[in-house]
C-alpha atoms as a PDB file:
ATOM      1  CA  UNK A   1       5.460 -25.778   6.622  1.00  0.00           C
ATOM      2  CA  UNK A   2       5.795 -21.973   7.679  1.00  0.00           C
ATOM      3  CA  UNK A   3       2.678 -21.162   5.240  1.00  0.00           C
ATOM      4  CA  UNK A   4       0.420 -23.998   6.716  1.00  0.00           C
ATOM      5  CA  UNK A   5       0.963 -22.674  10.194  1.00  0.00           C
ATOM      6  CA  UNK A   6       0.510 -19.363   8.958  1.00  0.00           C
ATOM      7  CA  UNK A   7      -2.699 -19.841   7.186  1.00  0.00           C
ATOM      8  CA  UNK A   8      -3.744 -21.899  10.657  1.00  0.00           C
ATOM      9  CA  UNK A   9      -3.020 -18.832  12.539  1.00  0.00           C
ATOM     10  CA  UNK A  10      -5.360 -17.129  10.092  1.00  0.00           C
ATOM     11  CA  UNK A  11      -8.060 -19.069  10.553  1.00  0.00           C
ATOM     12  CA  UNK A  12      -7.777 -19.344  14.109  1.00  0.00           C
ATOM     13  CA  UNK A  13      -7.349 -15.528  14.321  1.00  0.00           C
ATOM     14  CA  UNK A  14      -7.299 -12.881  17.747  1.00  0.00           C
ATOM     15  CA  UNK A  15      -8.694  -9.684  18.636  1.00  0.00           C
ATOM     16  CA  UNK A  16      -5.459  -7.798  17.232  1.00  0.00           C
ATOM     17  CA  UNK A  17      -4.987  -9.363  13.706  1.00  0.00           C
ATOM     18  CA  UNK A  18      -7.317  -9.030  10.879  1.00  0.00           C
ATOM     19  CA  UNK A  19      -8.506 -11.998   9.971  1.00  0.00           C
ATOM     20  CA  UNK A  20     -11.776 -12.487   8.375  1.00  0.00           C
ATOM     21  CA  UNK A  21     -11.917  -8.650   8.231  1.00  0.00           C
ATOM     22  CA  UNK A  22     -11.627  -7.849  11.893  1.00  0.00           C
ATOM     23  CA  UNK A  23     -11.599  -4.036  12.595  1.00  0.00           C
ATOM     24  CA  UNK A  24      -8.289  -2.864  12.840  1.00  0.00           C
ATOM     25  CA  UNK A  25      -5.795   0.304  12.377  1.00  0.00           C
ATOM     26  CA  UNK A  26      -5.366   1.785   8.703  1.00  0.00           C
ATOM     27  CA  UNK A  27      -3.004   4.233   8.488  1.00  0.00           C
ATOM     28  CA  UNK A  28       0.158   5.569  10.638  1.00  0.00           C
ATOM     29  CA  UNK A  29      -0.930   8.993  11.674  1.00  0.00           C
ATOM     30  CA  UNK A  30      -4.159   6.998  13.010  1.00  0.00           C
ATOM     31  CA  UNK A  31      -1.754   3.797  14.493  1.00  0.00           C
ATOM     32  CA  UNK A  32       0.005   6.821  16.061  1.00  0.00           C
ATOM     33  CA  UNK A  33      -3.197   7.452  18.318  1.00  0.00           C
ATOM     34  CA  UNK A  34      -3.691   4.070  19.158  1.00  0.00           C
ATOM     35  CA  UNK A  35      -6.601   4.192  16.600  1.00  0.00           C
ATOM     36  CA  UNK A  36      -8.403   7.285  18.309  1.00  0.00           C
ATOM     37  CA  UNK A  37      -9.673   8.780  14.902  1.00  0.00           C
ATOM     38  CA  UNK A  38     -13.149   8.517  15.361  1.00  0.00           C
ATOM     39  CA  UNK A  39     -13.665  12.159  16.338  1.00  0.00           C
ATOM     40  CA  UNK A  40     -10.875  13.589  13.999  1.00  0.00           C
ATOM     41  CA  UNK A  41     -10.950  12.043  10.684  1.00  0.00           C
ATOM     42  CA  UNK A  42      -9.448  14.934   8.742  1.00  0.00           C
ATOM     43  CA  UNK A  43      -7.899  13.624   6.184  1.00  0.00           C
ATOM     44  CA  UNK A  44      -8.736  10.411   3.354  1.00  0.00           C
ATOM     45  CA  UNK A  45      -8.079   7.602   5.845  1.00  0.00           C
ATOM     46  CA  UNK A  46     -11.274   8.450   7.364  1.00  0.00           C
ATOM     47  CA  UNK A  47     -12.978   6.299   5.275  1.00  0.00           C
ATOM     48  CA  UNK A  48     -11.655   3.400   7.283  1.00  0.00           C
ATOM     49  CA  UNK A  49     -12.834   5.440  10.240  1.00  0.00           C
ATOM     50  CA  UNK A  50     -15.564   7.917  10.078  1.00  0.00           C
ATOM     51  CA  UNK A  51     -17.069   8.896   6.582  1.00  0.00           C
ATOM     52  CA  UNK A  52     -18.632  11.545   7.789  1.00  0.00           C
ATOM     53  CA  UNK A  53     -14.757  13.334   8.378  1.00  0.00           C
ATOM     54  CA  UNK A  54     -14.429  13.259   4.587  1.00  0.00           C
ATOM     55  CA  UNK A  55     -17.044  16.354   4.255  1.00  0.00           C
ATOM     56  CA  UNK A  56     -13.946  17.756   6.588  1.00  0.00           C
ATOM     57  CA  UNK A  57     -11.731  17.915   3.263  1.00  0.00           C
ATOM     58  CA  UNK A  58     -11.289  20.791   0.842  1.00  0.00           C
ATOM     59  CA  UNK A  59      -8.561  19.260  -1.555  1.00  0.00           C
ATOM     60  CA  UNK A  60      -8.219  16.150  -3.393  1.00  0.00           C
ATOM     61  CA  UNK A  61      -5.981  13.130  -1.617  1.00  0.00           C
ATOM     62  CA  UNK A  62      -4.079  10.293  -2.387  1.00  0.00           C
ATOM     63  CA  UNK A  63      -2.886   7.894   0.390  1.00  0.00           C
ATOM     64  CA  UNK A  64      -1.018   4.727   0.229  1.00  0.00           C
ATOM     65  CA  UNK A  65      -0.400   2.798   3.566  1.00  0.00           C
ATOM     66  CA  UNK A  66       1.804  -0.501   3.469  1.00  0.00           C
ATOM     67  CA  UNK A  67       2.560  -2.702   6.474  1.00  0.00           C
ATOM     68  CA  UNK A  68       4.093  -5.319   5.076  1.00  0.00           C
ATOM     69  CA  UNK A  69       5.178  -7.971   8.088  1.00  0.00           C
ATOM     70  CA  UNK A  70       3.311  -7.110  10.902  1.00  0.00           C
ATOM     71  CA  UNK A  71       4.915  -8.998  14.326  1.00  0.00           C
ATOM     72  CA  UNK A  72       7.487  -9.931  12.310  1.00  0.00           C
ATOM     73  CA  UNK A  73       5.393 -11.922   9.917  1.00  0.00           C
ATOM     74  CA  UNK A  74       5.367 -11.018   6.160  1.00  0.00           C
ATOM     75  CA  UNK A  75       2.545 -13.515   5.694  1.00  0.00           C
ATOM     76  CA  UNK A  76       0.018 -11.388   6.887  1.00  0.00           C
ATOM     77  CA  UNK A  77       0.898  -8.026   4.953  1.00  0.00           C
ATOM     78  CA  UNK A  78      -1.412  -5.454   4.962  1.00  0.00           C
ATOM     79  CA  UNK A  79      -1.913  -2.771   2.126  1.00  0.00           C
ATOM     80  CA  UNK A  80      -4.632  -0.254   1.894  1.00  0.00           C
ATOM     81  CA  UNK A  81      -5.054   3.236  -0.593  1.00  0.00           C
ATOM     82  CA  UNK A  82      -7.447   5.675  -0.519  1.00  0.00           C
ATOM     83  CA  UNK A  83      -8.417   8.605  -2.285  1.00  0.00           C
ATOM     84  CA  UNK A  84     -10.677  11.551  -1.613  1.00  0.00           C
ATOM     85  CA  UNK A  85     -12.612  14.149  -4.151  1.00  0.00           C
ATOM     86  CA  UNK A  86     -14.215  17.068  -2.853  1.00  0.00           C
ATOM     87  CA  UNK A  87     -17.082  18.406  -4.756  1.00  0.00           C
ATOM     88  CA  UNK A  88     -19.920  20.830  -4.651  1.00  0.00           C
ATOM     89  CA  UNK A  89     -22.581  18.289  -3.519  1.00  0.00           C
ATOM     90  CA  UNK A  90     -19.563  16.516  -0.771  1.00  0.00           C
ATOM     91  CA  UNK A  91     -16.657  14.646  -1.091  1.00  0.00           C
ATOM     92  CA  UNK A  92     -16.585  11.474  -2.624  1.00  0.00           C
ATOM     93  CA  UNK A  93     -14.084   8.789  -1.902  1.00  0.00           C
ATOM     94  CA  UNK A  94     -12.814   4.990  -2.398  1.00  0.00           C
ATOM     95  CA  UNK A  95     -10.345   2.926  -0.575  1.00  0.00           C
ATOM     96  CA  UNK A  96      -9.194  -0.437  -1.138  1.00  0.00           C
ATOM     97  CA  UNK A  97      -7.303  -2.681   1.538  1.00  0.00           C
ATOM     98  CA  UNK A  98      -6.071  -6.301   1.231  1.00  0.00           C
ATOM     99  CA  UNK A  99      -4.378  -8.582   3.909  1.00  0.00           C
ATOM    100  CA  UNK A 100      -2.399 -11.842   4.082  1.00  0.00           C
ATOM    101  CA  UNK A 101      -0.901 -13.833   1.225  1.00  0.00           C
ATOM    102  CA  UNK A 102      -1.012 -15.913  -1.639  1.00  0.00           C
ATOM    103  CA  UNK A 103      -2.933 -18.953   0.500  1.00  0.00           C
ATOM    104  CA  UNK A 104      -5.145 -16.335   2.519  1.00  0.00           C
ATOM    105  CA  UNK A 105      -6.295 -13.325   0.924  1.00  0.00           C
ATOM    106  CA  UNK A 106      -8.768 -10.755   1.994  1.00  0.00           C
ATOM    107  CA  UNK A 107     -10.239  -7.863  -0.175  1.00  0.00           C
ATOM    108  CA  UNK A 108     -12.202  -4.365   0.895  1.00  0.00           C
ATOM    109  CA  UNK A 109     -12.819  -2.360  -1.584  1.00  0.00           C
ATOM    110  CA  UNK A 110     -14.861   0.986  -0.326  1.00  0.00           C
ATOM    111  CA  UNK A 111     -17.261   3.638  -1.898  1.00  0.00           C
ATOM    112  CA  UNK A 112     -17.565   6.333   0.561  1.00  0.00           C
ATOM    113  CA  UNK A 113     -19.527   9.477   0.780  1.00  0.00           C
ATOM    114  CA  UNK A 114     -18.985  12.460   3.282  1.00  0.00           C
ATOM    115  CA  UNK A 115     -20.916  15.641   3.814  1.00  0.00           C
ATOM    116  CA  UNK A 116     -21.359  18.579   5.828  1.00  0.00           C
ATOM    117  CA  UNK A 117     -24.565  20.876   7.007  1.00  0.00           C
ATOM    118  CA  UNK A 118     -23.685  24.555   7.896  1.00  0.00           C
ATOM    119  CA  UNK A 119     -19.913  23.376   8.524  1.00  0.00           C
ATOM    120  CA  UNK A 120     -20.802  22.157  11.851  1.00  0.00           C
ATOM    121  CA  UNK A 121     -22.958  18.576  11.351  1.00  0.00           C
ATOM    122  CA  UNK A 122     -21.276  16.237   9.108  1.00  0.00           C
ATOM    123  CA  UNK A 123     -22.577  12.725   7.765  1.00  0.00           C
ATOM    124  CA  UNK A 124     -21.070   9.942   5.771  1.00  0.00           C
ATOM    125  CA  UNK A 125     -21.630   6.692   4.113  1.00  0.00           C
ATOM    126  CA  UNK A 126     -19.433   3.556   3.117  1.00  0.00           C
ATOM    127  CA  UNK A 127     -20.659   0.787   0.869  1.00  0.00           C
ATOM    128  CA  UNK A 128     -18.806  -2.080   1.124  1.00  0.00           C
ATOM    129  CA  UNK A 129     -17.720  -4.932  -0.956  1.00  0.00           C
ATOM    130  CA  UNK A 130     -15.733  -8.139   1.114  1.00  0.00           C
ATOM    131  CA  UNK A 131     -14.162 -10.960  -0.967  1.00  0.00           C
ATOM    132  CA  UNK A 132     -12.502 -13.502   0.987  1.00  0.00           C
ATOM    133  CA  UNK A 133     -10.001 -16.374  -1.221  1.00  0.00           C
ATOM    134  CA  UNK A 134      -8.378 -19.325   0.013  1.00  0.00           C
ATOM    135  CA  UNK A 135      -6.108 -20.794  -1.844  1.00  0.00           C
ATOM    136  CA  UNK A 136      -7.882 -24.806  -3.405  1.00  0.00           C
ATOM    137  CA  UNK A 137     -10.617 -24.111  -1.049  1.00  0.00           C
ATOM    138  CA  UNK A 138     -13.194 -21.510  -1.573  1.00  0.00           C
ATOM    139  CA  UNK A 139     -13.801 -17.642  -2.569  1.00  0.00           C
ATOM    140  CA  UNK A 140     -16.699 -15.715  -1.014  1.00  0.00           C
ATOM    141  CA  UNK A 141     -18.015 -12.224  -1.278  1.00  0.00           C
ATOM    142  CA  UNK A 142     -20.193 -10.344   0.561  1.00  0.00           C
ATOM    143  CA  UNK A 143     -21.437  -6.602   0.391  1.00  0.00           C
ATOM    144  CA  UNK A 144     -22.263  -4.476   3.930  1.00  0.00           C
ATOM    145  CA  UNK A 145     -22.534  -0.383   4.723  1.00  0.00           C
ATOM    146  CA  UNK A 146     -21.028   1.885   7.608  1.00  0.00           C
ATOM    147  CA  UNK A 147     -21.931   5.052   8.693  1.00  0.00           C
ATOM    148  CA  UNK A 148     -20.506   7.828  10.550  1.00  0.00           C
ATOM    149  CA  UNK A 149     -21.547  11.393  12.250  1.00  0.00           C
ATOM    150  CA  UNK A 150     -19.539  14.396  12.924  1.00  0.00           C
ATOM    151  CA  UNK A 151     -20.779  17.556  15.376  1.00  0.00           C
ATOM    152  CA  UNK A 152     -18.384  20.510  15.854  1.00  0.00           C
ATOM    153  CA  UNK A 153     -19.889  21.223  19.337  1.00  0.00           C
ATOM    154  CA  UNK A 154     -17.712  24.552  20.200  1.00  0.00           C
ATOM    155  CA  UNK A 155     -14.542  25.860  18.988  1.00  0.00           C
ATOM    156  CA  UNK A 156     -12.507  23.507  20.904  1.00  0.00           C
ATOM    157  CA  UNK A 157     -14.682  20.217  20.814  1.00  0.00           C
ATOM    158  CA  UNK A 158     -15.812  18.225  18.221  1.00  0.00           C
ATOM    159  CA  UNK A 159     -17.640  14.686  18.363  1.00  0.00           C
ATOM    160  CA  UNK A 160     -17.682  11.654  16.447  1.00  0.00           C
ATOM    161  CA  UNK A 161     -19.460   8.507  15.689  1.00  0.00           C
ATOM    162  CA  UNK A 162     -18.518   5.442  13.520  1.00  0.00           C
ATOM    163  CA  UNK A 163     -20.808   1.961  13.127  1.00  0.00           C
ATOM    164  CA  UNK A 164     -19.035  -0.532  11.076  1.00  0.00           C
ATOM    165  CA  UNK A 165     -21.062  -2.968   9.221  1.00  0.00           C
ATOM    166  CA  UNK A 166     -24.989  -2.075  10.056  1.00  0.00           C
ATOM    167  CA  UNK A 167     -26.251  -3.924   8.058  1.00  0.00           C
ATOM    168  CA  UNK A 168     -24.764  -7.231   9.768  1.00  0.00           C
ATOM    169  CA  UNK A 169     -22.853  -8.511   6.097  1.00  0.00           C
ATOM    170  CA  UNK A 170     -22.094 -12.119   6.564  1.00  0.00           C
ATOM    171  CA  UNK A 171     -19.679 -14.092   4.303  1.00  0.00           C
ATOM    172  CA  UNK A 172     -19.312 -17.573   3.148  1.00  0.00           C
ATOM    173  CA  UNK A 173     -21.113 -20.963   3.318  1.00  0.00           C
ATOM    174  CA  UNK A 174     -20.893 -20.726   6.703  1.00  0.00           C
ATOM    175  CA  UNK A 175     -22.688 -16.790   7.073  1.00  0.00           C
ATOM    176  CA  UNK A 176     -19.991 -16.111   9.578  1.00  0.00           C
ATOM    177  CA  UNK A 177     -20.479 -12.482  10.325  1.00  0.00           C
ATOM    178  CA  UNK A 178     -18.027 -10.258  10.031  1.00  0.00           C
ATOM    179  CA  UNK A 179     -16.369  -7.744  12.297  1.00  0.00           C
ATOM    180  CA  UNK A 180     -19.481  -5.666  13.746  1.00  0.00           C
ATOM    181  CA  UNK A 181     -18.241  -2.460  15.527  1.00  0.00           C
ATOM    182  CA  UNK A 182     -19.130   1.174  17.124  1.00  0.00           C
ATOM    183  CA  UNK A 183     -16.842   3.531  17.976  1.00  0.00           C
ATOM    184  CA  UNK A 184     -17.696   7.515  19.652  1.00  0.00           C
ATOM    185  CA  UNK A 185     -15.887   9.671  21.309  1.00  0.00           C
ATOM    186  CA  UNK A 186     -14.434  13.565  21.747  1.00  0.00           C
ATOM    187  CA  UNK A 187     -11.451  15.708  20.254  1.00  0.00           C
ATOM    188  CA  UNK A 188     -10.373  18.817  22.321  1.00  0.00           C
ATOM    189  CA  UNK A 189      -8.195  21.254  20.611  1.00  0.00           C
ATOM    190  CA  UNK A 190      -7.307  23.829  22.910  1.00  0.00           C
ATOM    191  CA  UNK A 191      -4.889  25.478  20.188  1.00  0.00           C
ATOM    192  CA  UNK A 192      -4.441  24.902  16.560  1.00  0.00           C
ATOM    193  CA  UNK A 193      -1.128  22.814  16.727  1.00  0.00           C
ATOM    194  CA  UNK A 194      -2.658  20.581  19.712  1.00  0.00           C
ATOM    195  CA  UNK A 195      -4.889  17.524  19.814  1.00  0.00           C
ATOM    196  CA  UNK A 196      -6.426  15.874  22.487  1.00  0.00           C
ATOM    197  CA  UNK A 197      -8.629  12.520  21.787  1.00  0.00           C
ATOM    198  CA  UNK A 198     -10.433  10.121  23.912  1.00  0.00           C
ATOM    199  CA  UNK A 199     -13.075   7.156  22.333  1.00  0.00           C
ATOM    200  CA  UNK A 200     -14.243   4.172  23.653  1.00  0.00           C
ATOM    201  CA  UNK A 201     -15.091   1.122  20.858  1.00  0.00           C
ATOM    202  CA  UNK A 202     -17.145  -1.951  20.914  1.00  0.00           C
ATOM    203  CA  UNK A 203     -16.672  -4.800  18.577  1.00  0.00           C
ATOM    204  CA  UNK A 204     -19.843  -6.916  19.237  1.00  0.00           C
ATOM    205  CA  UNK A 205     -17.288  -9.956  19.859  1.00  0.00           C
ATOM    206  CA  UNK A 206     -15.134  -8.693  22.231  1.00  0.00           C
ATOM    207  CA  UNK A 207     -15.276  -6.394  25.070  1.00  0.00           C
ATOM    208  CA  UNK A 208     -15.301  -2.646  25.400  1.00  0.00           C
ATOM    209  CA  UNK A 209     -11.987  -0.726  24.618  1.00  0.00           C
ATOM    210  CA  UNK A 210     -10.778   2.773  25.530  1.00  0.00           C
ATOM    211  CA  UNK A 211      -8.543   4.472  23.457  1.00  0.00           C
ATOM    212  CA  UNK A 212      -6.617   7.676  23.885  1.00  0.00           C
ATOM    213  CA  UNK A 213      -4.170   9.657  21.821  1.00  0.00           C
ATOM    214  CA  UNK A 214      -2.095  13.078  21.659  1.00  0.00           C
ATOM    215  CA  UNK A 215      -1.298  15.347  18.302  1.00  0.00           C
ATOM    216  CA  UNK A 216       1.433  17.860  18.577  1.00  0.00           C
ATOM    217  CA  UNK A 217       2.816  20.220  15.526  1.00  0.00           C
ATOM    218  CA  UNK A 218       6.218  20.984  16.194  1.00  0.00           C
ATOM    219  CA  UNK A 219       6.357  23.168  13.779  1.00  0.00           C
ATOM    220  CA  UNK A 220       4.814  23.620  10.346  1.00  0.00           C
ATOM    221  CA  UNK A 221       6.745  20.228   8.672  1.00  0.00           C
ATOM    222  CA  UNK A 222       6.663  18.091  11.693  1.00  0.00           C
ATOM    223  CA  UNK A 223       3.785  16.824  13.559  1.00  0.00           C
ATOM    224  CA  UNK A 224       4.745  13.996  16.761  1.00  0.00           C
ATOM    225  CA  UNK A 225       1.901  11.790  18.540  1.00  0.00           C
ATOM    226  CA  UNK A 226       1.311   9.285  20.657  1.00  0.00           C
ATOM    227  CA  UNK A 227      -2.026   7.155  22.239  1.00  0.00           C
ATOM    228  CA  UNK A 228      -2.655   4.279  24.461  1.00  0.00           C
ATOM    229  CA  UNK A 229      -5.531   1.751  24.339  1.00  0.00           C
ATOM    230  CA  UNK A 230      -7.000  -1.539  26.449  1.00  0.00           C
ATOM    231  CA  UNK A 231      -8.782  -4.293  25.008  1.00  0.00           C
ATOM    232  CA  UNK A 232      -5.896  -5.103  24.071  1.00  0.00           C
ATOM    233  CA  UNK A 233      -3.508  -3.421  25.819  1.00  0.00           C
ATOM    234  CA  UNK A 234      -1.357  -1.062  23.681  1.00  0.00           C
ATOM    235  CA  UNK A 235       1.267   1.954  23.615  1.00  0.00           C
ATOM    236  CA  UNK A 236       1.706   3.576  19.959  1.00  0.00           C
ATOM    237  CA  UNK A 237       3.666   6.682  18.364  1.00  0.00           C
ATOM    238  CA  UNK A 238       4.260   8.738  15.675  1.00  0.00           C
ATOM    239  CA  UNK A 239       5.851  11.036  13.453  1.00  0.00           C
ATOM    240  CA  UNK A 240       4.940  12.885  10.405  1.00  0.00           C
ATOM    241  CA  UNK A 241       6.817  15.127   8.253  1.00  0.00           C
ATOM    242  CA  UNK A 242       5.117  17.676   5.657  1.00  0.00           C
ATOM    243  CA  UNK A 243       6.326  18.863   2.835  1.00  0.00           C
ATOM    244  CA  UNK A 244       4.283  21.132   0.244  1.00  0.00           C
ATOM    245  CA  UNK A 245       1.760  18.340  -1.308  1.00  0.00           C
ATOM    246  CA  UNK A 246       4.038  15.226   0.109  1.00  0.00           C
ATOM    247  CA  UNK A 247       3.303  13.840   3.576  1.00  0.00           C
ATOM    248  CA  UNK A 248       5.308  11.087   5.144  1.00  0.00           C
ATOM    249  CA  UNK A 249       3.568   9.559   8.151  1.00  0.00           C
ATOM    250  CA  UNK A 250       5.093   6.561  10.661  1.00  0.00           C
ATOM    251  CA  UNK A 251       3.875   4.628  13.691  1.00  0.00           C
ATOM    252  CA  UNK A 252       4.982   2.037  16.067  1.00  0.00           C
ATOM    253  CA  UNK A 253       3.017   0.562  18.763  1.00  0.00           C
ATOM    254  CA  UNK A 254       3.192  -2.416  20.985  1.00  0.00           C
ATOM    255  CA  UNK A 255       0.524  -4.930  21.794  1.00  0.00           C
ATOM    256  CA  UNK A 256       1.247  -6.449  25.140  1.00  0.00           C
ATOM    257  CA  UNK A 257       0.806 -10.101  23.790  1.00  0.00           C
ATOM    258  CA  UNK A 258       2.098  -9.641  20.199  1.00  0.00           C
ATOM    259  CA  UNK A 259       5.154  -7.219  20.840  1.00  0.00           C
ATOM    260  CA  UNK A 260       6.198  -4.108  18.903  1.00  0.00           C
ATOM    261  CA  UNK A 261       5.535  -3.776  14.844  1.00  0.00           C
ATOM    262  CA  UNK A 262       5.279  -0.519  12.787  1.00  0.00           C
ATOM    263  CA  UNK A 263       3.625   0.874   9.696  1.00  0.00           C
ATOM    264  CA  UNK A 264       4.204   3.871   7.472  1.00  0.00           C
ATOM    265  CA  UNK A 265       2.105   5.553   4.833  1.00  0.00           C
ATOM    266  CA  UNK A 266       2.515   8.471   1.882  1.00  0.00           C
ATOM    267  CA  UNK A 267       0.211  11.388   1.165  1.00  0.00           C
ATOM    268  CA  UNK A 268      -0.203  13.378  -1.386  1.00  0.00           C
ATOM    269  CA  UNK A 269      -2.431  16.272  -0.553  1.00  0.00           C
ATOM    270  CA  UNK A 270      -3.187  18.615  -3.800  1.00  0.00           C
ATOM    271  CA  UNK A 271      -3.772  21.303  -1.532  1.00  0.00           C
ATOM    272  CA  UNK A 272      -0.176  21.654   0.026  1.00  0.00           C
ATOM    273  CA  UNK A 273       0.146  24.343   2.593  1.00  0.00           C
ATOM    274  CA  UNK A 274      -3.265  25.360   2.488  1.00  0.00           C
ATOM    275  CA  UNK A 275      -4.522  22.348   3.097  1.00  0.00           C
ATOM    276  CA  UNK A 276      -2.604  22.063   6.652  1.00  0.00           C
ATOM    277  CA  UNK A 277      -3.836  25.522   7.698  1.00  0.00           C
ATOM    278  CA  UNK A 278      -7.460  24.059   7.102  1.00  0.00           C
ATOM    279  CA  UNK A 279      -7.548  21.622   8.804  1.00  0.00           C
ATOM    280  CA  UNK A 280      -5.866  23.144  11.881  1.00  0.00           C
ATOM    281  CA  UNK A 281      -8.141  26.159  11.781  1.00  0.00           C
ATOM    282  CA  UNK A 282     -11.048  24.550  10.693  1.00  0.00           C
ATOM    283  CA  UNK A 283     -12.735  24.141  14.153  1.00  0.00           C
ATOM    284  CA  UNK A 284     -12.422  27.607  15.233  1.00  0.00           C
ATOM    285  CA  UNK A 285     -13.072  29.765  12.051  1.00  0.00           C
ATOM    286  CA  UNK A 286     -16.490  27.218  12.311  1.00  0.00           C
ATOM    287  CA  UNK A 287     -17.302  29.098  15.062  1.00  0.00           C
ATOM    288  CA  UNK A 288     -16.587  32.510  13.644  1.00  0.00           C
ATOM    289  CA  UNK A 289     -19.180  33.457  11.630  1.00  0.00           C
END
């Protein structure tokens, strides 16, 4: 009985689950800010968010998020990794989410491709592959692209801009499109250890949202945030700890009609230490030369 109503919840579905690959938050440190990534996308998650932050990255990365029962139901589980390659000609990466259970079962799986010009102007690419299986019913597939854009406009400010699925990819017997969305919006980093994000996103389907979050490094192992968002209405925080190559990240946040969940996810950054310094520093040595 519990799985029928959960797989009718599914179908049914709401702005804030996930269902039939509805845009939603990968990731803690991003959860943490409510989902205001756009313009920051520093690290591999950003493939979820803004290719174009990949061309951000130095050092190869391994991430592994898990959120396995989101309100309080395991039924709708969500799992995601990523992975990120810089080379000479850009950083390559690929990510791979799934969500729900053994009835309802979606699959992402993500080529993504990130570049910069001059350090300043960045560009990136996702090609995506959906599968969608329900259980004695039907399996579908569909393929779609995103594409992002990245301007470091002074040493303080730096821009971003995400487009989800621009090519329109529609899945099943049905075509129903999926999740069509645009984010933009501005980081300010007055000083290396400080973040300050506002976006605004539009899902085709739904109305506009505004999201805003705050970074903070407490020191150099321990980073705190927190964001707020409408469309829905939402709080979030965060915490992540550092240590050498191993990062530890963990959000909570609470939609005002769904209550308070949480999420955690596990980085492994090859560049350690050096790799933190970048990417606070990054902005301002831009502007150096």
């Amino acid at each position: 009985m519990k799985s029928i109503i959960t797989a009718i919840f599914l179908l049914l579905c709401f702005k804030s689950s996930i269902a039939q690959f509805e845009n939603s938050d990968i990731g803690a440190r991003a959860a943490g800010l409510n989902g205001a990534f756009t313009s920051l996308s520093n690290n591999s998650l950003a493939i979820f968010y803004n290719p174009s932050g990949l061309g951000q990255l130095r050092y190869r990365e391994v991430s592994v998020f898990y959120s396995p029962s989101p309100f309080g139901i395991s039924d709708i589980s969500t799992a995601a990794l990523t992975y990120a390659e810089p080379l000479k000609f850009g950083t390559l990466g690929f990510g791979i989410r799934t969500y729900g259970f053994d009835l309802y079962r979606e699959t992402n799986a993500i080529i993504s491709y990130g570049n910069n010009f001059r350090g300043k102007i960045f560009y990136g690419l996702n090609l995506n592959y959906y599968n969608l299986n329900i259980q004695n019913y039907n399996s579908a597939s569909s393929f779609g692209a995103d594409i992002g854009a990245m301007a470091y406009i002074t040493d303080f400010l730096r821009w971003g801009f995400f487009a989800k699925n621009i090519t329109g990819a529609k899945i099943g017997s049905s075509e129903e499109k999926l999740a069509q969305v645009y984010r933009t919006g501005l980081n300010v980093q007055p000083r290396n250890d400080l973040n300050l994000i506002l976006e605004i996103e539009k899902d085709v389907k739904y109305p506009l949202s505004v999201r805003g979050g705050m970074e903070y490094s407490v020191n150099d192992y321990i980073d705190i945030r927190a964001g707020i968002g409408t469309e829905p209405t939402a709080f979030s925080g965060g915490i992540s700890i550092y240590y050498k190559t191993f990062q530890i990240d963990y959000a909570i946040y609470n939609y005002r009609d769904l209550g308070i969940t949480n999420q955690g996810t596990v980085t492994f950054n090859f560049g350690g230490d050096k790799s933190r310094i970048h990417a606070k520093e990054q902005l301002k040595k831009a502007f150096l030369n």
